[in-house]
C-alpha atoms as a PDB file:
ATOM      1  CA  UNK A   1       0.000   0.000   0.000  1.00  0.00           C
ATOM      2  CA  UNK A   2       1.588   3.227  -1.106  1.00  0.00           C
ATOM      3  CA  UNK A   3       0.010   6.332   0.555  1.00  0.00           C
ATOM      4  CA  UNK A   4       0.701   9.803   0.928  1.00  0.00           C
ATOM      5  CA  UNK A   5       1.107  11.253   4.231  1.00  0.00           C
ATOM      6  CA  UNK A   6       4.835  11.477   5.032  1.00  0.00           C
ATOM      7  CA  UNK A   7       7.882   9.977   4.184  1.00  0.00           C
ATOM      8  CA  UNK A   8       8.622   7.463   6.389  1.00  0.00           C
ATOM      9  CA  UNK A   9       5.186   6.041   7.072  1.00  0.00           C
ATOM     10  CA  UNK A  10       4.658   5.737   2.922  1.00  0.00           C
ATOM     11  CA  UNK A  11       7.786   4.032   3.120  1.00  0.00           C
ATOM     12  CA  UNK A  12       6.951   1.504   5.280  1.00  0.00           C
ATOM     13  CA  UNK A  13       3.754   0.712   4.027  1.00  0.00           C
ATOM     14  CA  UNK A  14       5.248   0.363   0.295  1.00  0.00           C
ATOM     15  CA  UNK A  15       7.736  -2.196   1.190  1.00  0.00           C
ATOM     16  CA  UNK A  16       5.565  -4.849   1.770  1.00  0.00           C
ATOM     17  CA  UNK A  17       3.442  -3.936  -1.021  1.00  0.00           C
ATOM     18  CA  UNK A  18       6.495  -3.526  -3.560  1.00  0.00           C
ATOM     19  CA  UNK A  19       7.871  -6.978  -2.553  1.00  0.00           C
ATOM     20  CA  UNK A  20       4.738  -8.474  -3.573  1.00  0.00           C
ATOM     21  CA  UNK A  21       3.970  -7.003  -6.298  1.00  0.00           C
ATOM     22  CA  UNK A  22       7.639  -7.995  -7.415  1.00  0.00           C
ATOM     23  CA  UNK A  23       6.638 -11.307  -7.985  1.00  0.00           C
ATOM     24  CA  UNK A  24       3.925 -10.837 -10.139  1.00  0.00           C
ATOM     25  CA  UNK A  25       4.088 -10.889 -13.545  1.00  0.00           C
ATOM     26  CA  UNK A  26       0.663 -11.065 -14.792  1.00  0.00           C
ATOM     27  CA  UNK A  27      -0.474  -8.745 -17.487  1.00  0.00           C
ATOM     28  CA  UNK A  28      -2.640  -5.285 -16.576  1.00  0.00           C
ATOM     29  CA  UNK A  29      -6.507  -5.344 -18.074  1.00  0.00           C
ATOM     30  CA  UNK A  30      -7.910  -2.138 -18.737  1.00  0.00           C
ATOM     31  CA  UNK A  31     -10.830  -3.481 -16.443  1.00  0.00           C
ATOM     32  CA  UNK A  32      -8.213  -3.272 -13.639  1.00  0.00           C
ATOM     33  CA  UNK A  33      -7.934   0.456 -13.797  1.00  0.00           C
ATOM     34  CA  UNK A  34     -10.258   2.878 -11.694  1.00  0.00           C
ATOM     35  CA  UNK A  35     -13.474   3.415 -13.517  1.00  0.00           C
ATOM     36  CA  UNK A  36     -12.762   7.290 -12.869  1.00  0.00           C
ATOM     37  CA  UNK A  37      -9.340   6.996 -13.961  1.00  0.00           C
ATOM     38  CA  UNK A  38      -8.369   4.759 -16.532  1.00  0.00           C
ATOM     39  CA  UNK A  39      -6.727   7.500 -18.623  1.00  0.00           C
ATOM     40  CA  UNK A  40      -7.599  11.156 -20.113  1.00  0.00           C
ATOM     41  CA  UNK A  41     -11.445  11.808 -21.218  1.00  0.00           C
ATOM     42  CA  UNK A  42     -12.213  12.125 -24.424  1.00  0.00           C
ATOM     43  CA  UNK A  43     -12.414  15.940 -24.092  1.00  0.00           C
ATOM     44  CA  UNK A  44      -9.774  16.471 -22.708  1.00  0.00           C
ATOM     45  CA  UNK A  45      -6.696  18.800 -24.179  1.00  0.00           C
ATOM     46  CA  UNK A  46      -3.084  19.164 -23.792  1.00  0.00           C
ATOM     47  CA  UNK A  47      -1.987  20.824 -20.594  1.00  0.00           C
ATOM     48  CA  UNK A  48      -0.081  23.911 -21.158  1.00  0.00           C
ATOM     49  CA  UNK A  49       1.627  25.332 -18.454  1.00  0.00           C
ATOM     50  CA  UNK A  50       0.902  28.630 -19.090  1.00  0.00           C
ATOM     51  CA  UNK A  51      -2.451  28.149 -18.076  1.00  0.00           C
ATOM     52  CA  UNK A  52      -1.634  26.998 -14.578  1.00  0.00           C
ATOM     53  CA  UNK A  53      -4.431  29.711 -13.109  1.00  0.00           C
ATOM     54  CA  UNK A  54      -7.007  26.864 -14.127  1.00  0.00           C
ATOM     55  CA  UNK A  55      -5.288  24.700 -11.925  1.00  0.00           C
ATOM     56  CA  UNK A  56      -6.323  26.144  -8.411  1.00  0.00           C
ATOM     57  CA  UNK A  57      -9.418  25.215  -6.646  1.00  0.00           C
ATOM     58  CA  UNK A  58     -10.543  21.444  -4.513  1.00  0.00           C
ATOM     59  CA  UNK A  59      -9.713  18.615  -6.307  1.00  0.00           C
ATOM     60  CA  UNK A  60     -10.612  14.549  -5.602  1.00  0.00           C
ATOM     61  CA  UNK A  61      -6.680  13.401  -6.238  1.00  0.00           C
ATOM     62  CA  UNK A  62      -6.900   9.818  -7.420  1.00  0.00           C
ATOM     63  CA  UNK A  63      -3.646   8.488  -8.147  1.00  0.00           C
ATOM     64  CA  UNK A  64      -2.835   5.110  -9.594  1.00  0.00           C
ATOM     65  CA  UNK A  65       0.384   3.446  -9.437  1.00  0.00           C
ATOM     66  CA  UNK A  66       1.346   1.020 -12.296  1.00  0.00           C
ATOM     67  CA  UNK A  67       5.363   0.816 -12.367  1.00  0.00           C
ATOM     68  CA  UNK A  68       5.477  -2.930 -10.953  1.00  0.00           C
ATOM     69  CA  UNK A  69       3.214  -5.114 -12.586  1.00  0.00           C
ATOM     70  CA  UNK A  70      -0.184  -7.293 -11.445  1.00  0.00           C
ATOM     71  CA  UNK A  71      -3.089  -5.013 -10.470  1.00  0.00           C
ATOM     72  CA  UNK A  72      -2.631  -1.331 -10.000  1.00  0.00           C
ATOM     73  CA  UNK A  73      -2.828   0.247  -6.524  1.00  0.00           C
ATOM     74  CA  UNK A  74      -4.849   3.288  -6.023  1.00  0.00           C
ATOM     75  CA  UNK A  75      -5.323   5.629  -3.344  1.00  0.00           C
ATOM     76  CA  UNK A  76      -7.448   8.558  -2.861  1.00  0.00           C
ATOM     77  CA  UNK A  77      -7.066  12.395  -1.352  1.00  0.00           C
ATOM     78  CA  UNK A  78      -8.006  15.563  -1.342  1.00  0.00           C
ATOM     79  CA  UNK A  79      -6.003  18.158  -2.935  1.00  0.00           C
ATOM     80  CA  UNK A  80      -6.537  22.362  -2.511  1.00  0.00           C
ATOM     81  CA  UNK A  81      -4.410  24.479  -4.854  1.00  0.00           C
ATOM     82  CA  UNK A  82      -4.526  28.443  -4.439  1.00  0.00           C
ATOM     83  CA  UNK A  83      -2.324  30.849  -5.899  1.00  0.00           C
ATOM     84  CA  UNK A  84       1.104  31.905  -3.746  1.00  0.00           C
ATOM     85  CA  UNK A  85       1.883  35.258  -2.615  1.00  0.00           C
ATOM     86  CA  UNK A  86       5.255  36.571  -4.299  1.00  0.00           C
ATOM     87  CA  UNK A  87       6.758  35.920  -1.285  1.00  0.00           C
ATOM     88  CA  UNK A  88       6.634  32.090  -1.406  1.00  0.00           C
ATOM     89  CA  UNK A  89       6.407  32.194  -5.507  1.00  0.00           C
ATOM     90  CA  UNK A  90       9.683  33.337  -5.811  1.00  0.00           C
ATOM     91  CA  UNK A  91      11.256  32.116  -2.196  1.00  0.00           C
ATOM     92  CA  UNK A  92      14.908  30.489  -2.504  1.00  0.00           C
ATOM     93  CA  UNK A  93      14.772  26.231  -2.378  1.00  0.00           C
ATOM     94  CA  UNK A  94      17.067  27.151   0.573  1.00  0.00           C
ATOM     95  CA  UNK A  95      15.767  29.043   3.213  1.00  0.00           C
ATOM     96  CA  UNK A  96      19.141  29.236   4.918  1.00  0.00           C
ATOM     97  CA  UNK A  97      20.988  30.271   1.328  1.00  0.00           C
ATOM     98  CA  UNK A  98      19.399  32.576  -0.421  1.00  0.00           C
ATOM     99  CA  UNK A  99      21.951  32.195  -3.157  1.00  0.00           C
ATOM    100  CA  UNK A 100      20.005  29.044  -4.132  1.00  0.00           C
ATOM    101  CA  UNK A 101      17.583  28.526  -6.936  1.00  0.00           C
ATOM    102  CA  UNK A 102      14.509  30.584  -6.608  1.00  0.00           C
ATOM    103  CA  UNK A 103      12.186  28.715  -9.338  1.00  0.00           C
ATOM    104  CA  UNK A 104       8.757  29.840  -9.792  1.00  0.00           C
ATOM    105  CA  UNK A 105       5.709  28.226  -7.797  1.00  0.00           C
ATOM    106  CA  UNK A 106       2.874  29.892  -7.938  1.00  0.00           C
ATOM    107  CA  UNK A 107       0.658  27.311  -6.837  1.00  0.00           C
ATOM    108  CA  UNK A 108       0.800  26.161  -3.433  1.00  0.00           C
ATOM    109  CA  UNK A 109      -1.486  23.903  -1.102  1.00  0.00           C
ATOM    110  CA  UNK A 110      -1.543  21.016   0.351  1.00  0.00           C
ATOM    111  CA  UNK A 111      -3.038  17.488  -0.355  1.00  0.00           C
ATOM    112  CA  UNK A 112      -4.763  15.250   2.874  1.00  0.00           C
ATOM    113  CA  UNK A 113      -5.691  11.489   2.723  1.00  0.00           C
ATOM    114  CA  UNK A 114      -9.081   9.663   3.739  1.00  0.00           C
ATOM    115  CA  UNK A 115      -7.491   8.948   7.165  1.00  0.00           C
ATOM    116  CA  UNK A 116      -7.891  11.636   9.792  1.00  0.00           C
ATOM    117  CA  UNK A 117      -4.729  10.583  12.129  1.00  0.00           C
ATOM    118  CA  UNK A 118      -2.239  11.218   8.565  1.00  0.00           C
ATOM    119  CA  UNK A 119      -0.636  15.028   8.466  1.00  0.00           C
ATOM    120  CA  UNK A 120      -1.431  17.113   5.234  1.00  0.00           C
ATOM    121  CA  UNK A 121       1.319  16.907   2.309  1.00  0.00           C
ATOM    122  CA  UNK A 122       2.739  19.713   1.464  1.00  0.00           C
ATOM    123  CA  UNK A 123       1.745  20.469  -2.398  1.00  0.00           C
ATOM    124  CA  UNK A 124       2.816  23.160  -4.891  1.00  0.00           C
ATOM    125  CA  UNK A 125       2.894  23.295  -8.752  1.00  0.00           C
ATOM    126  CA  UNK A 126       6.019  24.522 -10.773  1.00  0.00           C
ATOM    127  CA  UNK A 127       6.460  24.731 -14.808  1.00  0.00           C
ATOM    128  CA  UNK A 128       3.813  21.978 -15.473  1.00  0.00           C
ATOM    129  CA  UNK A 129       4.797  19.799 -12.595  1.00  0.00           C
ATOM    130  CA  UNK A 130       2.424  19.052  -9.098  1.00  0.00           C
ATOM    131  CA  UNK A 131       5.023  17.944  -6.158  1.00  0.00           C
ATOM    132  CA  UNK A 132       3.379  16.078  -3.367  1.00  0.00           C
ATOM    133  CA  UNK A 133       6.281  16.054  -0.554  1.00  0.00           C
ATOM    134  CA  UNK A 134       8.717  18.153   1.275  1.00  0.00           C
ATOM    135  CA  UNK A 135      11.487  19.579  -1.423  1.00  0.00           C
ATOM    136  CA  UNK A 136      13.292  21.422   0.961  1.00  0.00           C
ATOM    137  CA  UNK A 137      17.159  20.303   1.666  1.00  0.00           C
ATOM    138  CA  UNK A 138      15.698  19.230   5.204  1.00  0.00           C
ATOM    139  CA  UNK A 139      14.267  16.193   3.570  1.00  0.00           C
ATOM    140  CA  UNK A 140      16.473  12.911   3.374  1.00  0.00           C
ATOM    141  CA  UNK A 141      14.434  10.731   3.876  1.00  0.00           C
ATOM    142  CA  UNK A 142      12.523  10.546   0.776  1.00  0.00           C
ATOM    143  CA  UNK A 143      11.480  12.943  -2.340  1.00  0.00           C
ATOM    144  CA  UNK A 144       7.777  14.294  -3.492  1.00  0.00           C
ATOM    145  CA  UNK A 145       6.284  12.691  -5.877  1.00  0.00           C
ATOM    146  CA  UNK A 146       6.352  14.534  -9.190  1.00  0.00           C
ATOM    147  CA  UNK A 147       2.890  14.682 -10.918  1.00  0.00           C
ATOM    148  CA  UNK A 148       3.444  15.437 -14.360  1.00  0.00           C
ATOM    149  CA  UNK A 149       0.238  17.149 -15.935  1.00  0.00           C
ATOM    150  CA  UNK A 150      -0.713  16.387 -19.102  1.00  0.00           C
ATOM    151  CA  UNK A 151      -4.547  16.869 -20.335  1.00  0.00           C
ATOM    152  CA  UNK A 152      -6.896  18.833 -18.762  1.00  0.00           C
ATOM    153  CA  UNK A 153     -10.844  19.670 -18.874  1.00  0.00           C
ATOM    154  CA  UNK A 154     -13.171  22.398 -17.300  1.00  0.00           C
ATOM    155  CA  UNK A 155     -13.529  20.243 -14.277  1.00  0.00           C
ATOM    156  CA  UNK A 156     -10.251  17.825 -14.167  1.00  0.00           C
ATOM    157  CA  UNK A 157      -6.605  17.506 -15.260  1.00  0.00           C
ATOM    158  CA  UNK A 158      -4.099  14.408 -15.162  1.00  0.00           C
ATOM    159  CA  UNK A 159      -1.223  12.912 -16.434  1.00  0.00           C
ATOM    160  CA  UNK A 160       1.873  10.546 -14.950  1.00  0.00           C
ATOM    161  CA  UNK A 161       3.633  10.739 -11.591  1.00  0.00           C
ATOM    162  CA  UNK A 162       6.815   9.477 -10.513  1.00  0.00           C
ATOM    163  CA  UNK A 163       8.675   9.198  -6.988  1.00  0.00           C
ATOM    164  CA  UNK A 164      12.591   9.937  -8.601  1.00  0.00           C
ATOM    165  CA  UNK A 165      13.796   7.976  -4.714  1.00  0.00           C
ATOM    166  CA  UNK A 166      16.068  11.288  -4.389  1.00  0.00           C
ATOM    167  CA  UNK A 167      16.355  10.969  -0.764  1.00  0.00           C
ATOM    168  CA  UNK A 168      17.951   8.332   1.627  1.00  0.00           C
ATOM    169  CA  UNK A 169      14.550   5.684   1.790  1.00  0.00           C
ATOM    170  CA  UNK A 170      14.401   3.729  -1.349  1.00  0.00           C
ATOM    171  CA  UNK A 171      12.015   0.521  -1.986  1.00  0.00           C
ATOM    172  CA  UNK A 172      13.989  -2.990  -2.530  1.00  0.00           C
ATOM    173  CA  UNK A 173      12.313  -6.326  -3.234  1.00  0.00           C
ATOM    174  CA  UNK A 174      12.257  -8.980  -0.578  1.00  0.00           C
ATOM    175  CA  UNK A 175      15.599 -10.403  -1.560  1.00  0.00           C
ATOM    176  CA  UNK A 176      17.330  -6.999  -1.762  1.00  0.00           C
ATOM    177  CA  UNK A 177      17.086  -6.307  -5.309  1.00  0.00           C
ATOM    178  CA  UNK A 178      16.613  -2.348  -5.643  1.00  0.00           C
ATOM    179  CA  UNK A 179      12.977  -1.734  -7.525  1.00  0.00           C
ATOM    180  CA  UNK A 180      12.441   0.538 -10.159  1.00  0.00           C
ATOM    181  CA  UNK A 181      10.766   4.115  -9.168  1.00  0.00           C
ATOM    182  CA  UNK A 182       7.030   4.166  -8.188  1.00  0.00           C
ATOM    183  CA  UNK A 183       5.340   5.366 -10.953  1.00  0.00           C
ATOM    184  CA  UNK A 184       1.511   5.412 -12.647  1.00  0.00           C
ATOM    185  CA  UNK A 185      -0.768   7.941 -13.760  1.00  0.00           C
ATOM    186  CA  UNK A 186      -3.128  10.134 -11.858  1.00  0.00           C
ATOM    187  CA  UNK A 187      -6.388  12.101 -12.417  1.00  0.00           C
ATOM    188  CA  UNK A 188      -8.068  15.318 -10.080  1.00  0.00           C
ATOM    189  CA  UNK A 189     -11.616  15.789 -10.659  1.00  0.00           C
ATOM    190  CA  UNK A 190     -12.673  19.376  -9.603  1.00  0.00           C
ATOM    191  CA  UNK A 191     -14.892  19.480  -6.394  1.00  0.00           C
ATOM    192  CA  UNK A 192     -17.643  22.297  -7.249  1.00  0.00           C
ATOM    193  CA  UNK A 193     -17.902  25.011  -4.522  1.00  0.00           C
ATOM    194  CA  UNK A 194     -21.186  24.604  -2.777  1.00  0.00           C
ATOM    195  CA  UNK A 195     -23.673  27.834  -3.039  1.00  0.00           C
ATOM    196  CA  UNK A 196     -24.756  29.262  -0.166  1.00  0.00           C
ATOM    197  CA  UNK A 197     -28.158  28.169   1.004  1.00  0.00           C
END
């Protein structure tokens, strides 16, 4: 089970999960794949990053992760994107060196799993990319997941993600075989803001 919440406890619920899925070898079905997430919608366009405005708002995060074979794994969350101050847009990697690179976010939120007791992710989008994850230099032991977006709708966007294992946790197979990067594809269906009464 591969979820969210922070690095070490999406660690150590991967490793069993990774080891398993290690030793399958059975082909993927298109029937295994989330019914709301199987891949973009026929409406859907390319994603250009210049339009990153139509990326804030509450989303329904489903992501789907592919990379090792056998059925897919999917988990669930809530994501809230909302435009950055220039403060934070333009804020150095580094805190402590403001020599480093500066980049450009101007998205920034955070992303929060079905289970109450799990801390909200931090979240932020930069030059067509989501990250899900610390990225400061103060985080060793793992990396964000990079959501690459690639289609979007009115109401939805998607693309593929990968975890690059920059940091010190990696996942290895049961025998001690390193495992190739997590990766899938994800989709984030726009929650509608309710009116009102």
């Amino acid at each position: 089970m591969y979820r969210r919440p922070s690095a070490m406890s999406r660690l150590a619920v991967l490793l069993p999960f990774m080891c398993a899925c290690a030793t399958i070898a059975h082909r993927r079905n298109a029937s295994d794949l989330p019914g709301d997430c199987a891949g973009p919608p026929a409406a859907s366009v390319p994603f250009e990053p210049s339009t990153w405005i139509s990326l804030a708002g509450t989303f329904r995060l489903t992501t789907v992760q592919t990379s090792q074979g056998g059925s897919p794994f999917v988990w669930r969350e809530s994501l809230i994107l909302q435009p950055a101050d220039s403060a934070i847009r333009f804020a150095p990697r580094m805190p402590m060196n403001p020599r480093s690179e500066r980049g450009d976010r101007p998205l920034i939120g955070t992303a929060r799993s079905d289970t109450p007791t799990d801390p909200p992710t931090p979240a932020e989008y930069e030059a067509g990319r989501l990250y899900l994850g610390c990225r400061s230099f103060q985080c060793t032991d793992a990396s964000p997941l990079a959501y690459h977006i690639e289609w979007w709708t009115s109401d939805r966007f998607g693309g593929t993600w990968r975890d690059y294992q920059t940091g010190i946790g990696r996942v290895f197979a049961d025998h001690g075989q390193a495992l190739p990067d997590p990766a899938g594809h994800f989709c984030a269906a726009r929650i509608p803001i309710r009116s009102a009464p």
